[in-house]
Protein backbone atom coordinates (compact mmCIF):
# COMPACT_ATOMS: atom_id res chain seq x y z
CA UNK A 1 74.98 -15.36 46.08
CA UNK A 2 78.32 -15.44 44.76
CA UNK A 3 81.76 -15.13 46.62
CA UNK A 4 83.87 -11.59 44.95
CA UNK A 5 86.91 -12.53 43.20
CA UNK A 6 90.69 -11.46 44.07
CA UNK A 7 92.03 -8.38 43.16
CA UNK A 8 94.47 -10.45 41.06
CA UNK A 9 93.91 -9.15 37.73
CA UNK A 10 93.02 -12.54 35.83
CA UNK A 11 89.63 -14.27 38.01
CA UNK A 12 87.07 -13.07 36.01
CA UNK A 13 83.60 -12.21 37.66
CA UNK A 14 80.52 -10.52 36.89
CA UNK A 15 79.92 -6.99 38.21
CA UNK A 16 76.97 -6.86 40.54
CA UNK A 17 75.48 -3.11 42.56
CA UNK A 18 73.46 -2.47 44.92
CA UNK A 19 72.74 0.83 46.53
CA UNK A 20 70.10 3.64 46.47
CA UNK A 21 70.01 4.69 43.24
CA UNK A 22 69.83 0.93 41.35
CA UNK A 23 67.74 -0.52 39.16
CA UNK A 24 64.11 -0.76 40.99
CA UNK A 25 62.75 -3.57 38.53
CA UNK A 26 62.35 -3.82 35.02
CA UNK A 27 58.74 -2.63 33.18
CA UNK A 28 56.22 -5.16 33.76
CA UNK A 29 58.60 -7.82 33.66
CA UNK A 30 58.88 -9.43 37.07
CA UNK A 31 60.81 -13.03 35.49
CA UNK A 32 63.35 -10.67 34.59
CA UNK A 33 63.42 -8.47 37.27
CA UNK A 34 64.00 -11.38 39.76
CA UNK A 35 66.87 -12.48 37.95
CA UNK A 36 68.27 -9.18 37.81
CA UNK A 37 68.18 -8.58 41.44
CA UNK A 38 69.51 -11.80 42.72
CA UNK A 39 69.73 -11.57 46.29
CA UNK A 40 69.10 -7.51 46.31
CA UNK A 41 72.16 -7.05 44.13
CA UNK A 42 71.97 -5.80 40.15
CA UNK A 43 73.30 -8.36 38.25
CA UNK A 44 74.92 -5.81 35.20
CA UNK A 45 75.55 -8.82 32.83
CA UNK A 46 79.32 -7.24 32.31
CA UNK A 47 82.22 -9.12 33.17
CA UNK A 48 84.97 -7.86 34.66
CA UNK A 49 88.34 -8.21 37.00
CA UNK A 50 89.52 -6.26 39.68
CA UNK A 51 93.21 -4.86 38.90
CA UNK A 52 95.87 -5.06 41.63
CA UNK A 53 94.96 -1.65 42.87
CA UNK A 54 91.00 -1.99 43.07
CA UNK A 55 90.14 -0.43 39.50
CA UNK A 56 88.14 -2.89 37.47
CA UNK A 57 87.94 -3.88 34.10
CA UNK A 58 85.57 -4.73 32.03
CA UNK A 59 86.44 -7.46 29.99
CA UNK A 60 82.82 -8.80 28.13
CA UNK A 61 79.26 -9.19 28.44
CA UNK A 62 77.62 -12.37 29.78
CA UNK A 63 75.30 -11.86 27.38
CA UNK A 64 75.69 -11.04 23.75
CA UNK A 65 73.89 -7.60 23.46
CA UNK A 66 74.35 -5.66 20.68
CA UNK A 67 72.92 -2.02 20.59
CA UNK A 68 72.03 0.12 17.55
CA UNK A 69 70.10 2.94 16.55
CA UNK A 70 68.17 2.15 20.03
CA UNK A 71 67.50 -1.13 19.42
CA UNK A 72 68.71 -4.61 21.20
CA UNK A 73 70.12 -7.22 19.37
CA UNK A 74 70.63 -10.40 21.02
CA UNK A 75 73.39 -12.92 20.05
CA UNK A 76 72.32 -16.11 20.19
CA UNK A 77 75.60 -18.09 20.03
């Protein structure tokens, strides 16, 4: 598991949840469910830094998703 990153504004890190209401697993994909839920955590793909006074902002995606019309586009860069 990763080590969180300091509220300094700049050390970028990717968002990760865990709680009771979380992502259970994704439909009858276990390879992807497993990666998702590294260590009991939900990996969100966003990344993000935490602002001097805790708020955090999103900054990009670790993935290239693109959303339209209800379907997924992924960027393969």
């Amino acid at each position: 598991m990763s080590e969180p990153v300091p509220a300094d504004g700049t050390t970028i890190g990717e968002i990760a949840s865990r709680g009771d209401i979380t992502l259970m697993g994704c439909l009858y994909d276990p390879v992807v469910t497993d990666c998702a839920l590294a260590g009991q955590w939900f990996w969100t793909g966003d990344l993000a830094v935490i602002e001097h006074d805790g708020y955090i902002e999103i900054k990009d995606r670790s993935k290239g998703i693109i959303i339209s019309g209800g379907e997924y586009f992924v960027s393969r860069n």
